[in-house]
N, C-alpha and C. Protein backbone atom coordinates (compact mmCIF):
# COMPACT_ATOMS: atom_id res chain seq x y z
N UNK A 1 48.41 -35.54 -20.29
CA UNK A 1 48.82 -34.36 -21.02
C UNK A 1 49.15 -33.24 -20.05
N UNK A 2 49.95 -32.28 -20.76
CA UNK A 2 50.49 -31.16 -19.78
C UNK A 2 49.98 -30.15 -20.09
N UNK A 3 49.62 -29.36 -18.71
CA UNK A 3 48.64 -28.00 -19.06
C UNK A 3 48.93 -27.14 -20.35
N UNK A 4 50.48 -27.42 -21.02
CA UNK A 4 50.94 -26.21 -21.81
C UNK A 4 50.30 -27.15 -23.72
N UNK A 5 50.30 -28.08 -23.32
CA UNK A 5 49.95 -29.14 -24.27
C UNK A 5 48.34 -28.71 -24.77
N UNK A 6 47.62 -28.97 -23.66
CA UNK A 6 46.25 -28.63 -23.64
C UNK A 6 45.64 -27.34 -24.08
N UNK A 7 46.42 -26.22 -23.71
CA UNK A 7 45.85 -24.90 -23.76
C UNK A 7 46.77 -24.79 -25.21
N UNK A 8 47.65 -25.07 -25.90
CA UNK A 8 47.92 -25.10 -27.47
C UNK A 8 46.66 -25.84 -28.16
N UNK A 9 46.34 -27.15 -27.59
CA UNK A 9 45.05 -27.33 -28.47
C UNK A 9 43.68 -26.43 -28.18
N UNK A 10 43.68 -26.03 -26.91
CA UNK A 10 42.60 -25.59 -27.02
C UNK A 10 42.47 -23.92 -28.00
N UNK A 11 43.80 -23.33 -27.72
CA UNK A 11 44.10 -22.41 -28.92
C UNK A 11 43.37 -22.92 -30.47
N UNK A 12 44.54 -23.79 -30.81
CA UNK A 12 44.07 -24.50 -32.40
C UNK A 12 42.47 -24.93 -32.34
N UNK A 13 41.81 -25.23 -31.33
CA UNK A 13 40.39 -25.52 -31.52
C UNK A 13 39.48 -24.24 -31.54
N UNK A 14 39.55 -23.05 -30.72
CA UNK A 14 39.43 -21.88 -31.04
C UNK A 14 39.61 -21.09 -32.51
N UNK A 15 40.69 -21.29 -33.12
CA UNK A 15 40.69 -20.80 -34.70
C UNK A 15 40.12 -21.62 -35.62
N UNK A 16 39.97 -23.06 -34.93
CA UNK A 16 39.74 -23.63 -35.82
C UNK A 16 37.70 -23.19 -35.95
N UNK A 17 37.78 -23.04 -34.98
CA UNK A 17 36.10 -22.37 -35.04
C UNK A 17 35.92 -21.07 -35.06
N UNK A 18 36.73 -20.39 -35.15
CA UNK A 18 37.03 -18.84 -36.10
C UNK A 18 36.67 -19.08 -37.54
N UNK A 19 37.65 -19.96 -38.29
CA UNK A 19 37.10 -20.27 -39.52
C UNK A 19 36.33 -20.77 -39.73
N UNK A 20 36.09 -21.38 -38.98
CA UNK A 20 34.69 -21.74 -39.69
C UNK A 20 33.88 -20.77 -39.95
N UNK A 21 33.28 -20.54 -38.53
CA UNK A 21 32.24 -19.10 -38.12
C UNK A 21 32.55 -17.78 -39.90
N UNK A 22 34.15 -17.65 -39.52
CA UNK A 22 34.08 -16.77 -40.84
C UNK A 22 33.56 -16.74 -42.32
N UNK A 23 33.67 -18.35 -42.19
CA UNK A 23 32.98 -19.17 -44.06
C UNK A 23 32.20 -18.97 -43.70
N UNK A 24 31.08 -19.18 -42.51
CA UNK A 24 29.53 -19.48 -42.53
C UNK A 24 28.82 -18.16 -42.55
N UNK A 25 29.73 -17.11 -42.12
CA UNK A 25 29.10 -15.70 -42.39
C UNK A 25 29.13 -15.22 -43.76
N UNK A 26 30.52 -15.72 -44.42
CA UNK A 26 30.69 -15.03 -45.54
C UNK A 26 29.88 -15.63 -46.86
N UNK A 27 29.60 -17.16 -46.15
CA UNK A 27 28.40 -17.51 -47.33
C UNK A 27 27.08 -17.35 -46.84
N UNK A 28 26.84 -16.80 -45.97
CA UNK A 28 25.27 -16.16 -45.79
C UNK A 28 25.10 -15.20 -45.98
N UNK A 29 26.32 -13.99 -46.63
CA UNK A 29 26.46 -12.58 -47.34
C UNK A 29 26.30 -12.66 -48.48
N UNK A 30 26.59 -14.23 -49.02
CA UNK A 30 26.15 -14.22 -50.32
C UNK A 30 24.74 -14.88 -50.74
N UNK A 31 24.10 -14.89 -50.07
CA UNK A 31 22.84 -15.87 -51.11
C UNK A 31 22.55 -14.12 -50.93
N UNK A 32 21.54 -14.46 -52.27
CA UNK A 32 20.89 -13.54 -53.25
C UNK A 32 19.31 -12.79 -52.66
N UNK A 33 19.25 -12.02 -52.68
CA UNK A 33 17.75 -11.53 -52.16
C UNK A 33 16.95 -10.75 -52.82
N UNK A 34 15.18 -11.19 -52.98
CA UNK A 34 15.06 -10.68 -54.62
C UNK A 34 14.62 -9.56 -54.53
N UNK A 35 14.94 -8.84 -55.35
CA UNK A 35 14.41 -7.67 -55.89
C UNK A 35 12.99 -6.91 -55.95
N UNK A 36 13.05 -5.69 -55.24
CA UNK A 36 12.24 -5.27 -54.68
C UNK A 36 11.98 -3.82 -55.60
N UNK A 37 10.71 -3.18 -56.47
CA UNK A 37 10.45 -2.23 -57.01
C UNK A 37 10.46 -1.04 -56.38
N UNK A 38 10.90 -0.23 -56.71
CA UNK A 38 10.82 1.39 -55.91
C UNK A 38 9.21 2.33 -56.05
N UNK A 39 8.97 2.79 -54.72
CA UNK A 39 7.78 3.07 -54.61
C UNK A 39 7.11 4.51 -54.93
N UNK A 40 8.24 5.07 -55.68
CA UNK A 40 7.66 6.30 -56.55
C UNK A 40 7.15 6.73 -57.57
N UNK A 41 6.61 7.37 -57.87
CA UNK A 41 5.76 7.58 -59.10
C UNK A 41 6.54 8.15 -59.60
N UNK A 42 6.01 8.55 -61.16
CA UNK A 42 6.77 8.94 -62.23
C UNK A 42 6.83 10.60 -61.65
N UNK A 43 5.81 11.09 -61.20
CA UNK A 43 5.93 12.89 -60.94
C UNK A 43 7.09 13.39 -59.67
N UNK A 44 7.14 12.13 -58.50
CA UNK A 44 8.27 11.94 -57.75
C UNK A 44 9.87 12.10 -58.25
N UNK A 45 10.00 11.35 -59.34
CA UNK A 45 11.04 11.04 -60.20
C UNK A 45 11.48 12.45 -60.60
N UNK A 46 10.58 12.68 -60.90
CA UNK A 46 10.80 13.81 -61.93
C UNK A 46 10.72 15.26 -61.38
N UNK A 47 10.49 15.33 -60.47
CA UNK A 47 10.50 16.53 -59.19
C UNK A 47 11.81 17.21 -59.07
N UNK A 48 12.35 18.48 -58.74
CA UNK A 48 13.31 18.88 -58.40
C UNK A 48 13.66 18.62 -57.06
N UNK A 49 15.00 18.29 -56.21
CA UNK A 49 15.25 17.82 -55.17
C UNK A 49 15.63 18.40 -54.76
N UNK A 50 17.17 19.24 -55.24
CA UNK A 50 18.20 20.16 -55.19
C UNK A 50 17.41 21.67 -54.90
N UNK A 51 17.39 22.17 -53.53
CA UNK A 51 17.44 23.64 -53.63
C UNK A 51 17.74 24.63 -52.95
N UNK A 52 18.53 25.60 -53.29
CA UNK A 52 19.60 26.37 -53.12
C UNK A 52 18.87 27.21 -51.74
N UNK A 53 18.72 27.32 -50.77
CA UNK A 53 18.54 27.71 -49.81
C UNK A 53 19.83 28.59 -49.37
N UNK A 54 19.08 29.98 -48.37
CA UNK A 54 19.93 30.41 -47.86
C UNK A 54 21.46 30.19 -47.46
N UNK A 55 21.14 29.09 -46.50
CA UNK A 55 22.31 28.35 -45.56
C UNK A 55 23.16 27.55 -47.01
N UNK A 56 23.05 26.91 -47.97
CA UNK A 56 23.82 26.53 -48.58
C UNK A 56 24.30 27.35 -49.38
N UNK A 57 23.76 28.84 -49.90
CA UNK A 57 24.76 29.88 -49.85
C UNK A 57 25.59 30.23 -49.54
N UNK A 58 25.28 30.28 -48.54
CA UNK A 58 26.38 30.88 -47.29
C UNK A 58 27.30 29.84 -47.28
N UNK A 59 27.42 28.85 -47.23
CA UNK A 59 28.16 27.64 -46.92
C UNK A 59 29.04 27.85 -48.26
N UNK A 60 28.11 27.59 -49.75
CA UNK A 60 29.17 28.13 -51.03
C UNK A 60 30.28 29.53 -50.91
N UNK A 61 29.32 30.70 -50.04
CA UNK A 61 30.08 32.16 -50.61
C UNK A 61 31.43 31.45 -49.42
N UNK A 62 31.27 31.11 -48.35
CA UNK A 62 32.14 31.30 -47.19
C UNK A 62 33.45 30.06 -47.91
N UNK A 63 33.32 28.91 -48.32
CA UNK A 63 34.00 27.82 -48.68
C UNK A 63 34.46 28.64 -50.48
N UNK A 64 33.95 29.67 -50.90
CA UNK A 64 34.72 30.41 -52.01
C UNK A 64 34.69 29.79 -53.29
N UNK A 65 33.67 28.88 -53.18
CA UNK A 65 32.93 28.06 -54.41
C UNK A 65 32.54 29.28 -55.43
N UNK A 66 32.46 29.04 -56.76
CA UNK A 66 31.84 29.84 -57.89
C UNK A 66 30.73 30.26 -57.53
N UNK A 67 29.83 31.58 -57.59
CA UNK A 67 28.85 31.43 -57.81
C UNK A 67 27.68 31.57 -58.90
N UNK A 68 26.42 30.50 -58.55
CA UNK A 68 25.53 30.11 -59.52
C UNK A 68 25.14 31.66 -60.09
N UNK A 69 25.14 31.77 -61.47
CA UNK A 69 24.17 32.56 -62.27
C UNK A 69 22.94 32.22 -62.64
């Protein structure tokens, strides 16, 4: 065989283990993993998160957002 012969297969043997590699990732993205409960309590939940601090004032008055009443 001739070097130009060889290095075309060795190309095609290269993609050909591209695809593969790509199926074997893309079906190990899919199996399923179970479900895991969230570790907050109901008073967590229910807490206010959102709050209007200085700096996000400023950030609203300067960016010319409405402001809160």
């Amino acid at each position: 065989m001739t070097k130009e012969h060889q290095a075309k297969l060795g190309r095609r043997e290269l993609l050909r283990v591209l695809g593969v590699g790509a199926g074997a990732a893309a079906a190990g993205a899919a199996i399923p993993t179970s479900a895991r409960a969230d570790n907050e309590s109901d008073g967590d939940k229910k807490k206010a998160r959102y709050r209007e601090t200085d700096h996000v004032k400023t950030f609203y008055r300067v960016n010319k957002y409405p402001a809160k009443t």
